[in-house]
N, C-alpha and C. Protein backbone atom coordinates (compact mmCIF):
# COMPACT_ATOMS: atom_id res chain seq x y z
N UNK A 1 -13.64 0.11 -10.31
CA UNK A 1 -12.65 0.69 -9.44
C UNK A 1 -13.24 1.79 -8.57
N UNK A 2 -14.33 2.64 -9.00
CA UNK A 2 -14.94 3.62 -8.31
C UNK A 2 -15.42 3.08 -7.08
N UNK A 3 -16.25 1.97 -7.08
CA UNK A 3 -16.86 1.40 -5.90
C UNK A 3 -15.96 0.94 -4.84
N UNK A 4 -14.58 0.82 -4.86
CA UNK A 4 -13.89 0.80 -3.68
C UNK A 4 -12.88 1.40 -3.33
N UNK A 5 -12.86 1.79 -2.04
CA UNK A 5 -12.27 3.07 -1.28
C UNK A 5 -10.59 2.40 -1.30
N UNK A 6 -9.93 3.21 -2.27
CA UNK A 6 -8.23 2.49 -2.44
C UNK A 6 -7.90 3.56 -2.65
N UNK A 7 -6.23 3.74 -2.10
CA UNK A 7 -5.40 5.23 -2.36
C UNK A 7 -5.11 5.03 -3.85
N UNK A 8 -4.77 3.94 -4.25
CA UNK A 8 -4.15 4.11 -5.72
C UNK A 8 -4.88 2.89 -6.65
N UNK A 9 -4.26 3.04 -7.64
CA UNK A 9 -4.58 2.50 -8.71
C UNK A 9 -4.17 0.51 -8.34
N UNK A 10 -3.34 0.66 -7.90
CA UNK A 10 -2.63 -0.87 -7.94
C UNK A 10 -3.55 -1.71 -6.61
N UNK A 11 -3.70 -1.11 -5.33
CA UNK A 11 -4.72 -1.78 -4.43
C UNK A 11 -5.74 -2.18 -4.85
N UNK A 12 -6.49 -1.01 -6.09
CA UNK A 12 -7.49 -1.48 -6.65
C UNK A 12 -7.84 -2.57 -7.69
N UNK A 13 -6.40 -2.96 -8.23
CA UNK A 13 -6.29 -4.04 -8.82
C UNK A 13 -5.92 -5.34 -8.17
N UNK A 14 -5.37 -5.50 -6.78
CA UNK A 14 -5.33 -6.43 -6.08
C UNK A 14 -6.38 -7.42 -5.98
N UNK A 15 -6.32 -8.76 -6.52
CA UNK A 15 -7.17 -10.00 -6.29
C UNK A 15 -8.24 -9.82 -7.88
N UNK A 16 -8.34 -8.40 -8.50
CA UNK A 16 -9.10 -8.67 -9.49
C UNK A 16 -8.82 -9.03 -10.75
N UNK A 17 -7.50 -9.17 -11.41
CA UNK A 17 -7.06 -9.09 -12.71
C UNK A 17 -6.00 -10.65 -12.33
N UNK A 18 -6.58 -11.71 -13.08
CA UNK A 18 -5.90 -12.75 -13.14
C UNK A 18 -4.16 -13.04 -13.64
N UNK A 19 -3.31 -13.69 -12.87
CA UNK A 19 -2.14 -13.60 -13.79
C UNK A 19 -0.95 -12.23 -13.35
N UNK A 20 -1.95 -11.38 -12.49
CA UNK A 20 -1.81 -10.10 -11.82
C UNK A 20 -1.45 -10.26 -10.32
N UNK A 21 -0.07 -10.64 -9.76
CA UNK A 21 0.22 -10.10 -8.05
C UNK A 21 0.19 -9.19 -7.67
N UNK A 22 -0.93 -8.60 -6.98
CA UNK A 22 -0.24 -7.38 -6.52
C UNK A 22 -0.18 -7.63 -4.73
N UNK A 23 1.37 -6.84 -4.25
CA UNK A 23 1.51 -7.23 -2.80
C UNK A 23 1.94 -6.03 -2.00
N UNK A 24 2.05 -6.04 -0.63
CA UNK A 24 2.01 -4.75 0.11
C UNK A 24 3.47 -5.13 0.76
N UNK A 25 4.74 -4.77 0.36
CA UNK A 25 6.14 -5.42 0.81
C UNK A 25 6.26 -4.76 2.68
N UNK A 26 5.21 -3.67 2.87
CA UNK A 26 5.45 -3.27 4.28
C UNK A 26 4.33 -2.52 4.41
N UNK A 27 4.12 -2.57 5.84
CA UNK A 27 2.78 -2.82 6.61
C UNK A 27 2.67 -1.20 6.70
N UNK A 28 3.29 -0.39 6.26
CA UNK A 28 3.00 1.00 6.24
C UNK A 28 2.03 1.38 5.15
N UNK A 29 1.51 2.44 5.67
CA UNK A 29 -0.03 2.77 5.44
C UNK A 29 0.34 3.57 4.04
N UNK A 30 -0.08 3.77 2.94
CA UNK A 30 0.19 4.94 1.53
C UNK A 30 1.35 4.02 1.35
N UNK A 31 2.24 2.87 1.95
CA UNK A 31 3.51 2.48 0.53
C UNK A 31 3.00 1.94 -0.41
N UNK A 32 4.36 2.19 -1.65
CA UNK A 32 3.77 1.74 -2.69
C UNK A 32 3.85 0.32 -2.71
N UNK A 33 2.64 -0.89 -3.32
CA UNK A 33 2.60 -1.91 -3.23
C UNK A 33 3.33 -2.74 -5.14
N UNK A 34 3.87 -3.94 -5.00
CA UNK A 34 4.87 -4.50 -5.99
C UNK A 34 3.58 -5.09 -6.82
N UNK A 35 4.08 -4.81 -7.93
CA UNK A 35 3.11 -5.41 -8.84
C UNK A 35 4.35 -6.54 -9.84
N UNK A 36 3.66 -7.52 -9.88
CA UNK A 36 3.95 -8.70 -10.57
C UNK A 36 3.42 -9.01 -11.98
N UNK A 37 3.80 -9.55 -13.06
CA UNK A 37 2.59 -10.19 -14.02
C UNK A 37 3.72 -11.11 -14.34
N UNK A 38 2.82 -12.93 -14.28
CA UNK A 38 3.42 -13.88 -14.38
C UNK A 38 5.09 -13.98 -13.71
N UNK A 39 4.83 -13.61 -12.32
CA UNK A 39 5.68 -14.04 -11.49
C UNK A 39 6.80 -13.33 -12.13
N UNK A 40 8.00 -13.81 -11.25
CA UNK A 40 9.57 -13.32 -11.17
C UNK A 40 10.59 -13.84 -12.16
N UNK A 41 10.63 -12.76 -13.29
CA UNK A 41 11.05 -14.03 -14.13
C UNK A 41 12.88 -13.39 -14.26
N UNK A 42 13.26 -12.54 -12.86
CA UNK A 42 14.65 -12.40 -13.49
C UNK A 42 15.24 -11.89 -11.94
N UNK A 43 16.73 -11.79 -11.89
CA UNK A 43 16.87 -11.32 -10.33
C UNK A 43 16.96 -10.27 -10.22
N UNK A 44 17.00 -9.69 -11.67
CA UNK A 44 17.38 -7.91 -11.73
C UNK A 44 15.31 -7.65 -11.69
N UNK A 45 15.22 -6.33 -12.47
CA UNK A 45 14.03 -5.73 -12.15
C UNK A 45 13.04 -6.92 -12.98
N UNK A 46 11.56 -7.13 -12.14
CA UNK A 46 10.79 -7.66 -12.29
C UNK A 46 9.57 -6.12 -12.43
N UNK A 47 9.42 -5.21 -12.44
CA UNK A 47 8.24 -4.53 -12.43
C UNK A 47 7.87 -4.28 -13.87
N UNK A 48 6.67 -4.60 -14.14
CA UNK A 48 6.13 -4.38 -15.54
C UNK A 48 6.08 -3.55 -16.38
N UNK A 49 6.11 -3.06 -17.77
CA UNK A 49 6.28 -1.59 -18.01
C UNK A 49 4.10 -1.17 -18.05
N UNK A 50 4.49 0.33 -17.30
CA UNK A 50 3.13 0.82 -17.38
C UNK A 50 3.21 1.91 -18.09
N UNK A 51 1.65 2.07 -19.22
CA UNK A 51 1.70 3.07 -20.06
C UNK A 51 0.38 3.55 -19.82
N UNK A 52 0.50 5.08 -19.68
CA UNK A 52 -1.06 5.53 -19.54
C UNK A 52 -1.19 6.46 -20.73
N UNK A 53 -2.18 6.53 -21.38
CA UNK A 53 -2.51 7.00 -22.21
C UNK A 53 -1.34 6.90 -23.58
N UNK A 54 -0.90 5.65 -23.79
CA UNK A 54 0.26 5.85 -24.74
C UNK A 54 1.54 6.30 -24.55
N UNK A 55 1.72 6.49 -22.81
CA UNK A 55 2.85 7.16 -22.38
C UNK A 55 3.64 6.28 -21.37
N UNK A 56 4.66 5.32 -21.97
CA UNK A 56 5.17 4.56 -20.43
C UNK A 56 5.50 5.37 -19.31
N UNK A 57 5.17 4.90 -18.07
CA UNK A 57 5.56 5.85 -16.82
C UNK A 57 6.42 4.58 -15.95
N UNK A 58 7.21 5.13 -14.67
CA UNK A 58 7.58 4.30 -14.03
C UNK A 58 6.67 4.03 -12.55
N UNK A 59 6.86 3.05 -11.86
CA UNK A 59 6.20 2.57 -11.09
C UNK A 59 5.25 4.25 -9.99
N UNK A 60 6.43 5.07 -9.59
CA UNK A 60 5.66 6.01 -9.14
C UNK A 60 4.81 6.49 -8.89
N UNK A 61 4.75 7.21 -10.79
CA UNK A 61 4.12 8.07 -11.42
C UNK A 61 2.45 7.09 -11.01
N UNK A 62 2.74 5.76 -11.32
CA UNK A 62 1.84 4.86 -11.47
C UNK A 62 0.36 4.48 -10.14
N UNK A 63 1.38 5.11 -9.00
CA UNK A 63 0.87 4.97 -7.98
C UNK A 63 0.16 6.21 -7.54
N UNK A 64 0.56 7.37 -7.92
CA UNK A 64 0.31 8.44 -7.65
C UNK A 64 -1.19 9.26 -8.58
N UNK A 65 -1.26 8.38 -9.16
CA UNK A 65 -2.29 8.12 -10.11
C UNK A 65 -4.22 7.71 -9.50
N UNK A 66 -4.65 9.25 -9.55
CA UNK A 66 -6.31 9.16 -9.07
C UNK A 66 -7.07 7.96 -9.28
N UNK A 67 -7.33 7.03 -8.99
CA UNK A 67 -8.52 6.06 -8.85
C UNK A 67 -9.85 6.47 -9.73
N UNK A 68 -9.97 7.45 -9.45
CA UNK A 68 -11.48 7.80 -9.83
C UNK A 68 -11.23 8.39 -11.41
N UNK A 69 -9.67 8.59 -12.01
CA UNK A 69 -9.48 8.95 -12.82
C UNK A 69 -9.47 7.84 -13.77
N UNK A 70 -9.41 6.92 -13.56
CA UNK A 70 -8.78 5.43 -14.61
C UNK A 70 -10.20 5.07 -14.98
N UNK A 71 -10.26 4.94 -16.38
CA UNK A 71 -11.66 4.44 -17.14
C UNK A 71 -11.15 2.39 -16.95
N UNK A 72 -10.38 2.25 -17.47
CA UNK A 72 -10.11 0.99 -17.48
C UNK A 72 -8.58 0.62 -17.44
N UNK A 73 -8.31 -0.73 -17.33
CA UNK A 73 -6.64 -1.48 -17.01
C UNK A 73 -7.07 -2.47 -17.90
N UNK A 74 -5.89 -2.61 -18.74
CA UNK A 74 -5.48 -3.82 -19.58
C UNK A 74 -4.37 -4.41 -19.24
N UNK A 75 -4.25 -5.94 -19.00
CA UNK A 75 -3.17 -6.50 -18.90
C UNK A 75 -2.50 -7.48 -20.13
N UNK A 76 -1.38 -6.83 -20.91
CA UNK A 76 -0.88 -7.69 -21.74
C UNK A 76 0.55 -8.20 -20.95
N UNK A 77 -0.06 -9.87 -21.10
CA UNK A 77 0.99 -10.52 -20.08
C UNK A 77 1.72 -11.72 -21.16
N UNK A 78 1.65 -11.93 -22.19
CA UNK A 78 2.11 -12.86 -22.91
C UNK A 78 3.19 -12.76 -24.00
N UNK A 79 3.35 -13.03 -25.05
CA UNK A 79 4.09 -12.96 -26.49
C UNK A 79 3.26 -11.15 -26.90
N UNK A 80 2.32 -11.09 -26.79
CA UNK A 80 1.89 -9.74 -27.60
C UNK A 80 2.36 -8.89 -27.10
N UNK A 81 2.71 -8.68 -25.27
CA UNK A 81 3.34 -7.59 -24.73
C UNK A 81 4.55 -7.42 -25.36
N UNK A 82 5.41 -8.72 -25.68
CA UNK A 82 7.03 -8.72 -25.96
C UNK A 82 7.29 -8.27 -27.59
N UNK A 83 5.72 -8.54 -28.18
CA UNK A 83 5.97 -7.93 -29.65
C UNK A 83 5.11 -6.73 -30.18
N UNK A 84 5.15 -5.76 -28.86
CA UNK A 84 4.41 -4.77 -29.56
C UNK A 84 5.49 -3.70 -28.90
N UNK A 85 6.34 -3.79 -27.92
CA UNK A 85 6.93 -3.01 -26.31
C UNK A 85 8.17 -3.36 -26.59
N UNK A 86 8.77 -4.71 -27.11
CA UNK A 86 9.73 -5.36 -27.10
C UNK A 86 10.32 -6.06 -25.76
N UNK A 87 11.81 -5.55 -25.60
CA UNK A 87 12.33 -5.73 -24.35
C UNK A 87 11.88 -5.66 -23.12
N UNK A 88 11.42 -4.17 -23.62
CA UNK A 88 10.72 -3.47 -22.35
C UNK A 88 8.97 -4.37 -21.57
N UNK A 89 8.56 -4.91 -22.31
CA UNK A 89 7.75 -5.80 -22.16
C UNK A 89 7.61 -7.02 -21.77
N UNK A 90 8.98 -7.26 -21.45
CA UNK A 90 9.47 -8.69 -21.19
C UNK A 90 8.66 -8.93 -19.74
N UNK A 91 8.52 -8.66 -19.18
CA UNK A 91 7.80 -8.68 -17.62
C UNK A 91 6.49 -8.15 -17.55
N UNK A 92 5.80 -8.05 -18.53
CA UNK A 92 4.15 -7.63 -18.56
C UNK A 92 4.12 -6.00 -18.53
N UNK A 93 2.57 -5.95 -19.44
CA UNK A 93 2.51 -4.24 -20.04
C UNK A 93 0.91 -4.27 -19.19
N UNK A 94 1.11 -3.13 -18.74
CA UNK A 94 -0.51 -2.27 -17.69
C UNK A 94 -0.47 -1.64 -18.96
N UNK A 95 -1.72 -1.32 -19.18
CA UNK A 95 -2.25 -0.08 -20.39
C UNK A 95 -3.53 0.46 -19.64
N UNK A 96 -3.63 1.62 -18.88
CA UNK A 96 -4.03 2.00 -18.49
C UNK A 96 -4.55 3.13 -19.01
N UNK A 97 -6.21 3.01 -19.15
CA UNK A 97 -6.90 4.67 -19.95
C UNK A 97 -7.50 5.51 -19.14
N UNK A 98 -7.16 6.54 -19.00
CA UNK A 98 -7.67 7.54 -17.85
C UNK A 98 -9.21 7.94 -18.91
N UNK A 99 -10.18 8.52 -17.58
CA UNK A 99 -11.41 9.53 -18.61
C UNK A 99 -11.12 10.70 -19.04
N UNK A 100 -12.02 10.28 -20.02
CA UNK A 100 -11.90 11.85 -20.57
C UNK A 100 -13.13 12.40 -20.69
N UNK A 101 -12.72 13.81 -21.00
CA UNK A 101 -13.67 15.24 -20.64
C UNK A 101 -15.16 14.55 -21.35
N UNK A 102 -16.71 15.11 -21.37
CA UNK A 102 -17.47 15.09 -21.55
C UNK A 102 -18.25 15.49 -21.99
N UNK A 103 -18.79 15.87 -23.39
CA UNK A 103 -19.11 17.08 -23.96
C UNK A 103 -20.99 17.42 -22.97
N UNK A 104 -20.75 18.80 -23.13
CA UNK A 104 -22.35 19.47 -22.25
C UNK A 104 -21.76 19.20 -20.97
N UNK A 105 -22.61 19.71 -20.02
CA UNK A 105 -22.22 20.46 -18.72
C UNK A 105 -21.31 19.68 -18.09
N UNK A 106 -20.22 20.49 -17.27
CA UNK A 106 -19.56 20.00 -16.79
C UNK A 106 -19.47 19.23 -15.45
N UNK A 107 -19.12 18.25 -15.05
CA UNK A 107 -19.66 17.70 -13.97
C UNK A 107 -18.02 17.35 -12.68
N UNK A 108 -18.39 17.49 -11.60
CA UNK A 108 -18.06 18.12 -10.60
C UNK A 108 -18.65 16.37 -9.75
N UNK A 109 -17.60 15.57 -9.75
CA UNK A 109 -17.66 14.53 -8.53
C UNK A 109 -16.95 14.77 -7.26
N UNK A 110 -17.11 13.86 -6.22
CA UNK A 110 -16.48 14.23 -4.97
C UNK A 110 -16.63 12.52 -3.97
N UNK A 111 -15.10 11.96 -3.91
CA UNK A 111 -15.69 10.68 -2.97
C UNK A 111 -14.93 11.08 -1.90
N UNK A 112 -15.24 10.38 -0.71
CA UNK A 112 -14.82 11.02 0.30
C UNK A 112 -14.93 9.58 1.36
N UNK A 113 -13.83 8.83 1.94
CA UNK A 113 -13.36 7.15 2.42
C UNK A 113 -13.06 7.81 3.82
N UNK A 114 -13.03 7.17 4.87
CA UNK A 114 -12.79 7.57 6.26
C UNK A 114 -12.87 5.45 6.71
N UNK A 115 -11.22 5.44 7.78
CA UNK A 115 -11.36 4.32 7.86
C UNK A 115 -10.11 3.97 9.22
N UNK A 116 -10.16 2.78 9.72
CA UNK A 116 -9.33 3.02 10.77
C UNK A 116 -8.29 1.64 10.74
N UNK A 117 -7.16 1.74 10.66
CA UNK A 117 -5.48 1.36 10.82
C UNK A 117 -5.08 0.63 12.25
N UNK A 118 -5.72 -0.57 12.37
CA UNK A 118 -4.82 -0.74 14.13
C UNK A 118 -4.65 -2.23 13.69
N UNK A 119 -3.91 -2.74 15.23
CA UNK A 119 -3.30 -4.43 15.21
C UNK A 119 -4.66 -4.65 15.63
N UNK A 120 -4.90 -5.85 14.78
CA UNK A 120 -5.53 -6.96 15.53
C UNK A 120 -5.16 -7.78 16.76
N UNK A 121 -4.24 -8.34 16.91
CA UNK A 121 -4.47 -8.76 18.44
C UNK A 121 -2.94 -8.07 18.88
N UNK A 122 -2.97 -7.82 19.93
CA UNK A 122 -1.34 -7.59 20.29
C UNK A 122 -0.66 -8.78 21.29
N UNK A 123 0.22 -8.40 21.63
CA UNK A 123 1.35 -9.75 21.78
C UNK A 123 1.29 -9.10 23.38
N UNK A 124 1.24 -10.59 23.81
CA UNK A 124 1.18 -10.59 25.44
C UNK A 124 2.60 -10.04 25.95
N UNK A 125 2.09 -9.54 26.96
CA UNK A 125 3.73 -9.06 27.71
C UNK A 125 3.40 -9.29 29.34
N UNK A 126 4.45 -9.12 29.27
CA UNK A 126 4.74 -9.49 31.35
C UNK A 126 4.75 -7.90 31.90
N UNK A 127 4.06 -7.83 33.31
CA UNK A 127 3.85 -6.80 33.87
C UNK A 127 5.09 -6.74 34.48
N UNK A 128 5.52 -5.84 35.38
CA UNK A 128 7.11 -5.78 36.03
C UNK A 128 6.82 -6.85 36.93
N UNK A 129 5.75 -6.97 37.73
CA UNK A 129 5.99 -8.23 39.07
C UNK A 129 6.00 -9.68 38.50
N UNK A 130 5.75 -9.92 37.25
CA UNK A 130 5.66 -10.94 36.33
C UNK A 130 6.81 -11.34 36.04
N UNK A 131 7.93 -10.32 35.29
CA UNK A 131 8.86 -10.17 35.29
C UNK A 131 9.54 -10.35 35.89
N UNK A 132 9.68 -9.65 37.51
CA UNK A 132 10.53 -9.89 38.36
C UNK A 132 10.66 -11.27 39.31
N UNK A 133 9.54 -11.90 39.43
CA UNK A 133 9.54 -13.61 39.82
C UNK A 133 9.83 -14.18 38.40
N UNK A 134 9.96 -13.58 37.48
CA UNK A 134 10.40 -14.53 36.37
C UNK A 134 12.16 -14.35 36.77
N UNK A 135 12.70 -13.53 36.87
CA UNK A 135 14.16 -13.23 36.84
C UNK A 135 14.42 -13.88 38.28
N UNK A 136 13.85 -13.90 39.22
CA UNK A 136 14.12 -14.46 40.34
C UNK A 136 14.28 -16.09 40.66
N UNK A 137 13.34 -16.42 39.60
CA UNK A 137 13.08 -18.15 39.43
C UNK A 137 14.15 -18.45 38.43
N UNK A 138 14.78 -17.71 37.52
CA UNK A 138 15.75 -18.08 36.85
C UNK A 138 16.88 -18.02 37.42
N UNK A 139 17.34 -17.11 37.94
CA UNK A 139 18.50 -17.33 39.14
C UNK A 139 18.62 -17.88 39.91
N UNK A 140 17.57 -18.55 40.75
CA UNK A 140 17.28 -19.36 41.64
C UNK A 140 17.57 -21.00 40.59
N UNK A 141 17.36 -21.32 40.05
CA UNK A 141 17.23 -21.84 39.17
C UNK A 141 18.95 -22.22 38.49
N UNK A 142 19.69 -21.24 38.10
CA UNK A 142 20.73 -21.49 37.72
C UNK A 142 21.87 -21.90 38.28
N UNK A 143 21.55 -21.97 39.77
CA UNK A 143 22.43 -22.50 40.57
C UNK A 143 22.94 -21.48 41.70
N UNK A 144 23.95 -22.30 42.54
CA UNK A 144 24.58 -21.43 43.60
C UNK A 144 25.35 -19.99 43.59
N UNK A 145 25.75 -20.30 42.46
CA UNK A 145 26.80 -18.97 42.11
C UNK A 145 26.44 -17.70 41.86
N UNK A 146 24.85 -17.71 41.29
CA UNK A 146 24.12 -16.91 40.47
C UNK A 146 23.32 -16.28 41.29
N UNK A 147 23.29 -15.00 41.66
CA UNK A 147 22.30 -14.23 42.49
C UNK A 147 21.66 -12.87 41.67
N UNK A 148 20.17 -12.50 41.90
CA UNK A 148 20.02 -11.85 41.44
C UNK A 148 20.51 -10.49 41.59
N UNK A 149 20.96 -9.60 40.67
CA UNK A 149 21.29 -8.54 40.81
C UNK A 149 20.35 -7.10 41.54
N UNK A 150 21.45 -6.17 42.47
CA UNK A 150 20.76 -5.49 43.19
C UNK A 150 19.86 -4.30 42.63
N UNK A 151 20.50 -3.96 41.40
CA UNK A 151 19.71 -2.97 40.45
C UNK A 151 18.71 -3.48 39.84
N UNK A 152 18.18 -4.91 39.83
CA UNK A 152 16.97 -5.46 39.19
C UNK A 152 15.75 -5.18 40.16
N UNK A 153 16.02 -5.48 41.92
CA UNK A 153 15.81 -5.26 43.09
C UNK A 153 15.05 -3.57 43.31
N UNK A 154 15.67 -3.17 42.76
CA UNK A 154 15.59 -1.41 42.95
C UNK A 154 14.91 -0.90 41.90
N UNK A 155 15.12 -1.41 40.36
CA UNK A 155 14.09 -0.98 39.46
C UNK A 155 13.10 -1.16 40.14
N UNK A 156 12.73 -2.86 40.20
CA UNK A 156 11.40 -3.45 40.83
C UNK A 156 10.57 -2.46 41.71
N UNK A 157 10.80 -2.34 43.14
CA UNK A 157 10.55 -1.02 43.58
C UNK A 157 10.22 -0.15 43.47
N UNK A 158 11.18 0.61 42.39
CA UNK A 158 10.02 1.87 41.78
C UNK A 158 8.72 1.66 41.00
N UNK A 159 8.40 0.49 41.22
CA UNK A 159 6.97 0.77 40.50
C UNK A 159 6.40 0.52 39.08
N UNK A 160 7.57 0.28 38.23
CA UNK A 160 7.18 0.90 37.00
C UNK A 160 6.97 -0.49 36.40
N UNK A 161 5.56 -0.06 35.39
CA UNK A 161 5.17 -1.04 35.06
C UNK A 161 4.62 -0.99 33.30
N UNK A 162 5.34 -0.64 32.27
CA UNK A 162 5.43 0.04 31.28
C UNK A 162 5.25 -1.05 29.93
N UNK A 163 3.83 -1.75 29.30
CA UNK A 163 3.76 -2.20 28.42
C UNK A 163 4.14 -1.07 26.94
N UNK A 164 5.34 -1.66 26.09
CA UNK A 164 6.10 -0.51 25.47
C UNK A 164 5.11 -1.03 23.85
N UNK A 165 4.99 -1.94 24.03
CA UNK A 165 4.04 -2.58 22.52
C UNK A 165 2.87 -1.51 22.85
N UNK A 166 2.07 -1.55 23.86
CA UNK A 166 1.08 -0.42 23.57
C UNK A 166 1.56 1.26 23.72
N UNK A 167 2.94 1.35 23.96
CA UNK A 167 3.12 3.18 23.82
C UNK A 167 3.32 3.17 22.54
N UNK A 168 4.03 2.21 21.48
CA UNK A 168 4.49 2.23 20.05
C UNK A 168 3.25 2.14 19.20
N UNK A 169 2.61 1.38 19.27
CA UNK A 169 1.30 1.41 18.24
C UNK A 169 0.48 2.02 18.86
N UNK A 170 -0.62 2.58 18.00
CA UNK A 170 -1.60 3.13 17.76
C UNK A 170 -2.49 3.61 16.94
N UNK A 171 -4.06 3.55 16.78
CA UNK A 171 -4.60 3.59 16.36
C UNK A 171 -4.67 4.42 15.18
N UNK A 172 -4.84 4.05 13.80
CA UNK A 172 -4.68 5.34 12.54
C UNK A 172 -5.95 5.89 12.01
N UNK A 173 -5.79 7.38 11.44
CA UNK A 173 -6.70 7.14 10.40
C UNK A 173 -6.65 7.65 9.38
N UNK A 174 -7.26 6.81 8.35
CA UNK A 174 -7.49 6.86 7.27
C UNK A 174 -8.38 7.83 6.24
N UNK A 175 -7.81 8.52 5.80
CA UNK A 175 -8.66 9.60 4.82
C UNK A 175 -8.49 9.82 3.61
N UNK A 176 -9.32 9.83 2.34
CA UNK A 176 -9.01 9.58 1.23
C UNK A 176 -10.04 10.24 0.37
N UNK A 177 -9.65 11.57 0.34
CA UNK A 177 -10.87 12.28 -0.03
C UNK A 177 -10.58 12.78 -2.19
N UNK A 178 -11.35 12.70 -2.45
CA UNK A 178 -10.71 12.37 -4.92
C UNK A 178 -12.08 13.82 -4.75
N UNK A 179 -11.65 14.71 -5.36
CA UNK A 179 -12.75 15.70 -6.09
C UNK A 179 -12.31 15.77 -7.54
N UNK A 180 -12.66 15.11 -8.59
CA UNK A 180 -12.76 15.05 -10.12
C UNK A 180 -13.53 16.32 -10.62
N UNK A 181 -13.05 16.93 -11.63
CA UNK A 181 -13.82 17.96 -12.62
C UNK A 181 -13.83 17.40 -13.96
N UNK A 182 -14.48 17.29 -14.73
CA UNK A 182 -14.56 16.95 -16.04
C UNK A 182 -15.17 17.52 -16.70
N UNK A 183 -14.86 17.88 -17.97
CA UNK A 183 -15.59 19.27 -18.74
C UNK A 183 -14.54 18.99 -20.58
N UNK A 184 -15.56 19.19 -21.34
CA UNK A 184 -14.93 18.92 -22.70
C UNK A 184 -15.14 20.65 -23.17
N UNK A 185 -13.93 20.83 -23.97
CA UNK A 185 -13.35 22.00 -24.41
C UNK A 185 -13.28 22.15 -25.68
N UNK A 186 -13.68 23.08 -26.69
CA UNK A 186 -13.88 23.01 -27.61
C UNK A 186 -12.51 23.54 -28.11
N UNK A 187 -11.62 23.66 -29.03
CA UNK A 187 -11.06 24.52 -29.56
C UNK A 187 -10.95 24.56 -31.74
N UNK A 188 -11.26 25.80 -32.32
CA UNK A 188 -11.40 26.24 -33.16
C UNK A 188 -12.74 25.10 -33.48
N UNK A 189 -12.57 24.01 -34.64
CA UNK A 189 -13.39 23.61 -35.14
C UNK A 189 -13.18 21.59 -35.24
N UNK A 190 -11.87 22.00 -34.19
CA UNK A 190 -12.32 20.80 -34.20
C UNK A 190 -12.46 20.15 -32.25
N UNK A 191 -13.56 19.26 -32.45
CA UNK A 191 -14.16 19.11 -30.93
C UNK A 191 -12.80 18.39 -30.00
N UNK A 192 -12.50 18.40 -29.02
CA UNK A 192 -11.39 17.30 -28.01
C UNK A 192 -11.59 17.34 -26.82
N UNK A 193 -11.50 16.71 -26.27
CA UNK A 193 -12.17 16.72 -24.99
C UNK A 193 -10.26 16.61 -23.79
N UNK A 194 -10.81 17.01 -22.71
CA UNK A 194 -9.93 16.99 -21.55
C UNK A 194 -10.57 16.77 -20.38
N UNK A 195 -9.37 16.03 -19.36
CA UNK A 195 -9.89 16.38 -18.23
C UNK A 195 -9.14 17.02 -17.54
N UNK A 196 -9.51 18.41 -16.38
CA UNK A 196 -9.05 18.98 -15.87
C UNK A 196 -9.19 18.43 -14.62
């Protein structure tokens, strides 16, 4: 998971964990993406229960969750999820183990992703004079009765020639900067480690 530049935990599982959908329901940049295990099996909630460190969380918590922090993902997707979780397992269990602290010096990571957000092709549009022999050939076109209107005439004229697909999009970017501390803590006599 370290080796690729993902905001969360669930992108980074996208395409790698078999049995595992994960999908992006909208083209906005940081949403959270739907995670599946063995498909849709009800019309009410389909999201899996996720537990990190022994702690179920809800989808959120789940997303909001450091990348660089997760040691490993387990997917129990079968009969064992439904008989260890019960109910709650009925739709697949994430078991997710974050790292932990490290005994001797403490160590101090830093990744740092830079990346860029645009359409691939954009959608043709008509310039105003394009436009306006288009509206002219259609009226012409629809018969005797039908003349083009004088305010279409007078826009035309002024000039304006305003592709609105390129004022709405634009180019993004992407930044995704994780600084991790890890350091094991002793207390009285017996050793435990944390991460801060």
């Amino acid at each position: 998971m370290a080796n690729r530049p993902n905001a969360n935990v669930a992108d980074a599982m996208q395409g790698k964990i078999a049995g595992v959908n994960v999908t992006n329901v909208s083209g906005e940049p940081g949403a959270e993406p739907v995670i599946r295990i063995r498909g849709i099996g009800t019309i009410n909630n389909n999201d899996p229960l996720i537990v990190i460190d022994g702690i179920p969380v809800n989808i959120g918590n789940f997303n909001s969750l450091n990348p660089e922090n997760v040691a490993h993902v387990e997917v129990l997707k079968d009969a064992s999820a439904a008989a260890i979780y019960g109910s709650r397992g009925s739709n697949g269990v994430l078991l997710v183990t974050t790292k932990r602290g490290i005994t001797g010096k403490p160590k101090i990571s830093l990744s740092a992703y830079t990346g860029f957000d645009q359409t691939i092709k954009s959608p043709d549009a008509m310039n105003s004079t394009t436009f306006y022999n288009y509206l002219k050939e259609a009226y012409a076109n629809a018969g005797p009765g039908f003349t083009l209107p004088a305010q279409v005439t007078q826009q035309y004229n002024k000039n304006y020639s305003t592709n609105w697909f390129d004022q709405i999009i634009q180019k993004g970017i992407i930044r995704i900067i994780i600084c991790c501390y890890r350091v094991a803590l002793k207390q009285t006599d017996m050793p435990s480690t944390r991460v801060i």
